[in-house]
PDB file of N, CA and C in Angstrom:
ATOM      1  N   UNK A   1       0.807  -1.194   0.000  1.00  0.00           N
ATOM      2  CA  UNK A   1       0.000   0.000   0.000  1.00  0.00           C
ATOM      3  C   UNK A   1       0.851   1.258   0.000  1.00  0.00           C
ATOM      4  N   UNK A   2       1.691   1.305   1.031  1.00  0.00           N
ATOM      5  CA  UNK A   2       2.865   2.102   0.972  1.00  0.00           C
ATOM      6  C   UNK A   2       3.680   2.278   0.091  1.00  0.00           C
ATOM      7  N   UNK A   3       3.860   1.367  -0.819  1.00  0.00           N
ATOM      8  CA  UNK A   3       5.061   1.080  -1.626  1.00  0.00           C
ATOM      9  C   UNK A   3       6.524   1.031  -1.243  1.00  0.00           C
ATOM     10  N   UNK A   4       6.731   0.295   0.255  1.00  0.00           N
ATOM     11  CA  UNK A   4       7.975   0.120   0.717  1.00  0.00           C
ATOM     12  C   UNK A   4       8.374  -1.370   0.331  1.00  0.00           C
ATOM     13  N   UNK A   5       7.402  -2.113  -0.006  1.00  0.00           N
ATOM     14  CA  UNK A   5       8.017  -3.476  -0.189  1.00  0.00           C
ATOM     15  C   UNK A   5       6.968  -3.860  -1.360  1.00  0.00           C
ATOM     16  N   UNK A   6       8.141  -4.441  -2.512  1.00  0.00           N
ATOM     17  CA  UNK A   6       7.052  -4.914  -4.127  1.00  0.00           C
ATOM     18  C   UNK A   6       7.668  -5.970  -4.668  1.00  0.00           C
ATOM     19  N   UNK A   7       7.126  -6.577  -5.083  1.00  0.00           N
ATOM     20  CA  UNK A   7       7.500  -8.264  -5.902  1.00  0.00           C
ATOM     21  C   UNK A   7       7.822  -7.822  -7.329  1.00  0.00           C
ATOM     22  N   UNK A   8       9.542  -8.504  -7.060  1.00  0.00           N
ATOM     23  CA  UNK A   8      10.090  -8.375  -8.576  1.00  0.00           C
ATOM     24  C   UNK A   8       9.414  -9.675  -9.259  1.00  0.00           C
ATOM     25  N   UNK A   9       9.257  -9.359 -10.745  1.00  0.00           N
ATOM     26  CA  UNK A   9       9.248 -10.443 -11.365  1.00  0.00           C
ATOM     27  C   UNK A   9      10.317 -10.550 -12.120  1.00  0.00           C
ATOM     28  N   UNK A  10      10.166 -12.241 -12.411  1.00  0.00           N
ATOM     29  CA  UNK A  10      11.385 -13.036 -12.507  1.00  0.00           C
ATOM     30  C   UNK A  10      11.969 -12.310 -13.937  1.00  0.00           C
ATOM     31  N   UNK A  11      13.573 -12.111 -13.822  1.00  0.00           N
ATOM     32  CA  UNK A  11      14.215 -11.324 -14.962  1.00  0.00           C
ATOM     33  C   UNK A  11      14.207 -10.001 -15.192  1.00  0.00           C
ATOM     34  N   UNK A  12      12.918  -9.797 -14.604  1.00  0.00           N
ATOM     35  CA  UNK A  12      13.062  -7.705 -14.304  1.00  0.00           C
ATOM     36  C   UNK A  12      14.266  -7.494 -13.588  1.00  0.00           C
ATOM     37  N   UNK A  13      15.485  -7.979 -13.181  1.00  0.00           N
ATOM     38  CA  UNK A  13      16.419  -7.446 -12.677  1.00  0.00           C
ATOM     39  C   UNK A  13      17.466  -8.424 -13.223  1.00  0.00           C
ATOM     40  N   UNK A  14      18.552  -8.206 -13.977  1.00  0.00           N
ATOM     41  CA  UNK A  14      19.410  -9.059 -14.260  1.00  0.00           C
ATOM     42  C   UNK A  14      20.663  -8.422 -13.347  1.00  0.00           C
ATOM     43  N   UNK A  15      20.863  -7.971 -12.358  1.00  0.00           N
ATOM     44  CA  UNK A  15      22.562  -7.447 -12.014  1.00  0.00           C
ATOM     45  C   UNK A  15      21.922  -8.813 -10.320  1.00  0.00           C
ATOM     46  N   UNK A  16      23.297  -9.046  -9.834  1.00  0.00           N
ATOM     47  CA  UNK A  16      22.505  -9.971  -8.951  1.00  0.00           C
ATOM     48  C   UNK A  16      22.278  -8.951  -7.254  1.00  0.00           C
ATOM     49  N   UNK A  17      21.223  -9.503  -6.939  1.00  0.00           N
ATOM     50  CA  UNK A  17      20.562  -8.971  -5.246  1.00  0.00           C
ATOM     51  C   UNK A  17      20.371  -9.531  -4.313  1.00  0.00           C
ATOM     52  N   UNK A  18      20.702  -8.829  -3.645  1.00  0.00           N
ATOM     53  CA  UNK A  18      19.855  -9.851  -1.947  1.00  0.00           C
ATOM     54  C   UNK A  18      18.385  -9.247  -1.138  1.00  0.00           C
ATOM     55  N   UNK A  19      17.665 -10.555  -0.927  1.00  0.00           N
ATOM     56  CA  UNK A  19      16.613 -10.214  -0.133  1.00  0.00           C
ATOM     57  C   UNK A  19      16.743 -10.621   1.193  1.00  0.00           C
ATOM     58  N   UNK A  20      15.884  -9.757   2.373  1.00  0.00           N
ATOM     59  CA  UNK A  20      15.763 -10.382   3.561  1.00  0.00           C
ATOM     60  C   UNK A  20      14.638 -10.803   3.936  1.00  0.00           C
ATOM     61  N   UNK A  21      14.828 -12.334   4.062  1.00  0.00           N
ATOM     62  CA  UNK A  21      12.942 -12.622   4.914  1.00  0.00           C
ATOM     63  C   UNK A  21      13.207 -11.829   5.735  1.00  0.00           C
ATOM     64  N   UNK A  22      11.495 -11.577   5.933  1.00  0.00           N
ATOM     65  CA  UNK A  22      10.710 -11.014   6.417  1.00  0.00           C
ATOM     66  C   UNK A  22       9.718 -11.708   7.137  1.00  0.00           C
ATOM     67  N   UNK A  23       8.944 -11.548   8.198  1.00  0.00           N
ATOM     68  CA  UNK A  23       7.740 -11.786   8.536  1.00  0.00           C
ATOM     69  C   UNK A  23       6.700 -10.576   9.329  1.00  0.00           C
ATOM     70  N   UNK A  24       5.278 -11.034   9.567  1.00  0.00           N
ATOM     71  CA  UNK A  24       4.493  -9.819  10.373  1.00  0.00           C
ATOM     72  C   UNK A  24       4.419 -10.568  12.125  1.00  0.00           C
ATOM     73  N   UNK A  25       4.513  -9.421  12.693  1.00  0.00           N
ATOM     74  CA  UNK A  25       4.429  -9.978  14.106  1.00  0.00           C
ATOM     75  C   UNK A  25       3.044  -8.823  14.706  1.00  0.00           C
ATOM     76  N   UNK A  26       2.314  -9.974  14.784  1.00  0.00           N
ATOM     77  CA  UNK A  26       0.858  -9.295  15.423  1.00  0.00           C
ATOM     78  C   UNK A  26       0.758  -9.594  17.237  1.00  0.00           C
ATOM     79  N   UNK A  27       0.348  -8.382  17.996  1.00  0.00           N
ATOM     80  CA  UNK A  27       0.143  -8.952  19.054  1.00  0.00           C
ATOM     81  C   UNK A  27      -1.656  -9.424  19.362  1.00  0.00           C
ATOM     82  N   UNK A  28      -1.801 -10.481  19.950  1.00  0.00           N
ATOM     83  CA  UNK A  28      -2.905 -11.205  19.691  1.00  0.00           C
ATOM     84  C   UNK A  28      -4.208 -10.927  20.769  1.00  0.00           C
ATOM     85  N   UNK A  29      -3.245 -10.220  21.801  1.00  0.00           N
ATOM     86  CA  UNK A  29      -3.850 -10.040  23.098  1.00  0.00           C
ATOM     87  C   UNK A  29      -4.828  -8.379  22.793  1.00  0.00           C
ATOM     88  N   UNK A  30      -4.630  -7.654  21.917  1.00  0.00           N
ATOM     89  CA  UNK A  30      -5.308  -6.596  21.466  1.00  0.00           C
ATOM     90  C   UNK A  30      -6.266  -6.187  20.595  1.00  0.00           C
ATOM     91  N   UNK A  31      -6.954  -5.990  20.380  1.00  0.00           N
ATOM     92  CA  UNK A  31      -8.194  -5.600  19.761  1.00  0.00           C
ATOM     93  C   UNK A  31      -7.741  -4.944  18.483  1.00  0.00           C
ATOM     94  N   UNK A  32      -6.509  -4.067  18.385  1.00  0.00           N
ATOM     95  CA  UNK A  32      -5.666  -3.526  17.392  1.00  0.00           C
ATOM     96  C   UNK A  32      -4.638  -3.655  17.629  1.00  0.00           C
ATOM     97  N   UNK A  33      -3.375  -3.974  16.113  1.00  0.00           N
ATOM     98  CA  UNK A  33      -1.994  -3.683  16.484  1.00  0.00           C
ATOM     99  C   UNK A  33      -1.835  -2.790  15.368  1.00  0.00           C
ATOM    100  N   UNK A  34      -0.914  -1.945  15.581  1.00  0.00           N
ATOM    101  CA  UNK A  34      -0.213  -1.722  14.250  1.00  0.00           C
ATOM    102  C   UNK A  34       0.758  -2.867  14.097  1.00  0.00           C
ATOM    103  N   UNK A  35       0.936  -3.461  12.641  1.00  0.00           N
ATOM    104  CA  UNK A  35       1.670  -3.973  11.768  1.00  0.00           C
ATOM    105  C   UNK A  35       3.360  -3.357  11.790  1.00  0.00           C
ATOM    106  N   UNK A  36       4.368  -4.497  12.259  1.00  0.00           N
ATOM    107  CA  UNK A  36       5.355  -4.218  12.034  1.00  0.00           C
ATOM    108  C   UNK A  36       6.216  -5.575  11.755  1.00  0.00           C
ATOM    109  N   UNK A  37       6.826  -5.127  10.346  1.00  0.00           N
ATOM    110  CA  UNK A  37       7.512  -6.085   9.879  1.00  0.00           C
ATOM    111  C   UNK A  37       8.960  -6.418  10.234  1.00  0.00           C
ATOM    112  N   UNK A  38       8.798  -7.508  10.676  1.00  0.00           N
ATOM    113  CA  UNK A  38      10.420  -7.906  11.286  1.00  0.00           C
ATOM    114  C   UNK A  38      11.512  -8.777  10.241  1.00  0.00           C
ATOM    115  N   UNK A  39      12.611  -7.900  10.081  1.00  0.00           N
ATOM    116  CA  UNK A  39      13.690  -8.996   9.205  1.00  0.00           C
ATOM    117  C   UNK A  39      14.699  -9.620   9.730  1.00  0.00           C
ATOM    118  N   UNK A  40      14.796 -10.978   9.303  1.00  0.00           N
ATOM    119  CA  UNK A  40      15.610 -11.966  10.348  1.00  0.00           C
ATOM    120  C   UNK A  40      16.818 -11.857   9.377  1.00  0.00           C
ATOM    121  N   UNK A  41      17.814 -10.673   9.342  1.00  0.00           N
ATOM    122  CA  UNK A  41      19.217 -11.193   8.525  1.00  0.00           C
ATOM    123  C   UNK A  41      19.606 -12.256   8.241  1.00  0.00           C
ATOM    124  N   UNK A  42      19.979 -12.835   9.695  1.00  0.00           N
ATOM    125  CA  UNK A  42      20.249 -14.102   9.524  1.00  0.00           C
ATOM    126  C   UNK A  42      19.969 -15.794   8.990  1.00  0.00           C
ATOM    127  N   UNK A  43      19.093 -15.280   8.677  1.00  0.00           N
ATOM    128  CA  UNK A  43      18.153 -16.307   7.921  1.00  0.00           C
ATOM    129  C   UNK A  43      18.847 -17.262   6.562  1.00  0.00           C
ATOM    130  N   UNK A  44      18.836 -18.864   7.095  1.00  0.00           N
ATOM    131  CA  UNK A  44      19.774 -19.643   5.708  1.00  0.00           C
ATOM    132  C   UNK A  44      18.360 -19.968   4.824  1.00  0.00           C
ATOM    133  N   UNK A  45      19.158 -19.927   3.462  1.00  0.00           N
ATOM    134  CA  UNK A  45      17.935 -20.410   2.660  1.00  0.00           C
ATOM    135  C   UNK A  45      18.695 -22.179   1.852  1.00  0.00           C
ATOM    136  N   UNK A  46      17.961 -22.909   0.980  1.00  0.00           N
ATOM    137  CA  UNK A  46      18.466 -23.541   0.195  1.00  0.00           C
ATOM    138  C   UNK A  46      19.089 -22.936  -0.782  1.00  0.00           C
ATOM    139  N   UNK A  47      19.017 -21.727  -1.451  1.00  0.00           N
ATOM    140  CA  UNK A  47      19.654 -21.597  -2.084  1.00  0.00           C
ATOM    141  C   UNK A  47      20.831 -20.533  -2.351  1.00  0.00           C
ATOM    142  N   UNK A  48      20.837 -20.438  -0.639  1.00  0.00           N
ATOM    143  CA  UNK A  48      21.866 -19.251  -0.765  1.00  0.00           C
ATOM    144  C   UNK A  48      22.268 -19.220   0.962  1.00  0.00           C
ATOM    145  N   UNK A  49      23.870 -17.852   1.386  1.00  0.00           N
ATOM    146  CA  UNK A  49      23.627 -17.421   2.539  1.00  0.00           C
ATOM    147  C   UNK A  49      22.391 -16.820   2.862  1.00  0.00           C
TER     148      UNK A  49
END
């Protein structure tokens, strides 16, 4: 909505990049949260660091 985070499609970028997962952490105990997205650097994938 913001336009802080958008899905490349595949080949729209040929120089090479890194992504960081991501996930949303909701608190459950509230009636409202604001939305804040947490990135785990450290994160191994199969196909990469």
């Amino acid at each position: 909505q913001e336009g802080v985070i958008e899905k490349v499609k595949k080949g729209e970028n040929e120089e090479p990049v890194a992504y960081l997962s991501h996930q949303a952490v909701i608190n459950k105990q509230k009636t409202t949260t604001k939305l804040r997205v947490v990135f785990d650097a450290s994160a191994k994938t199969t196909e990469g660091p």
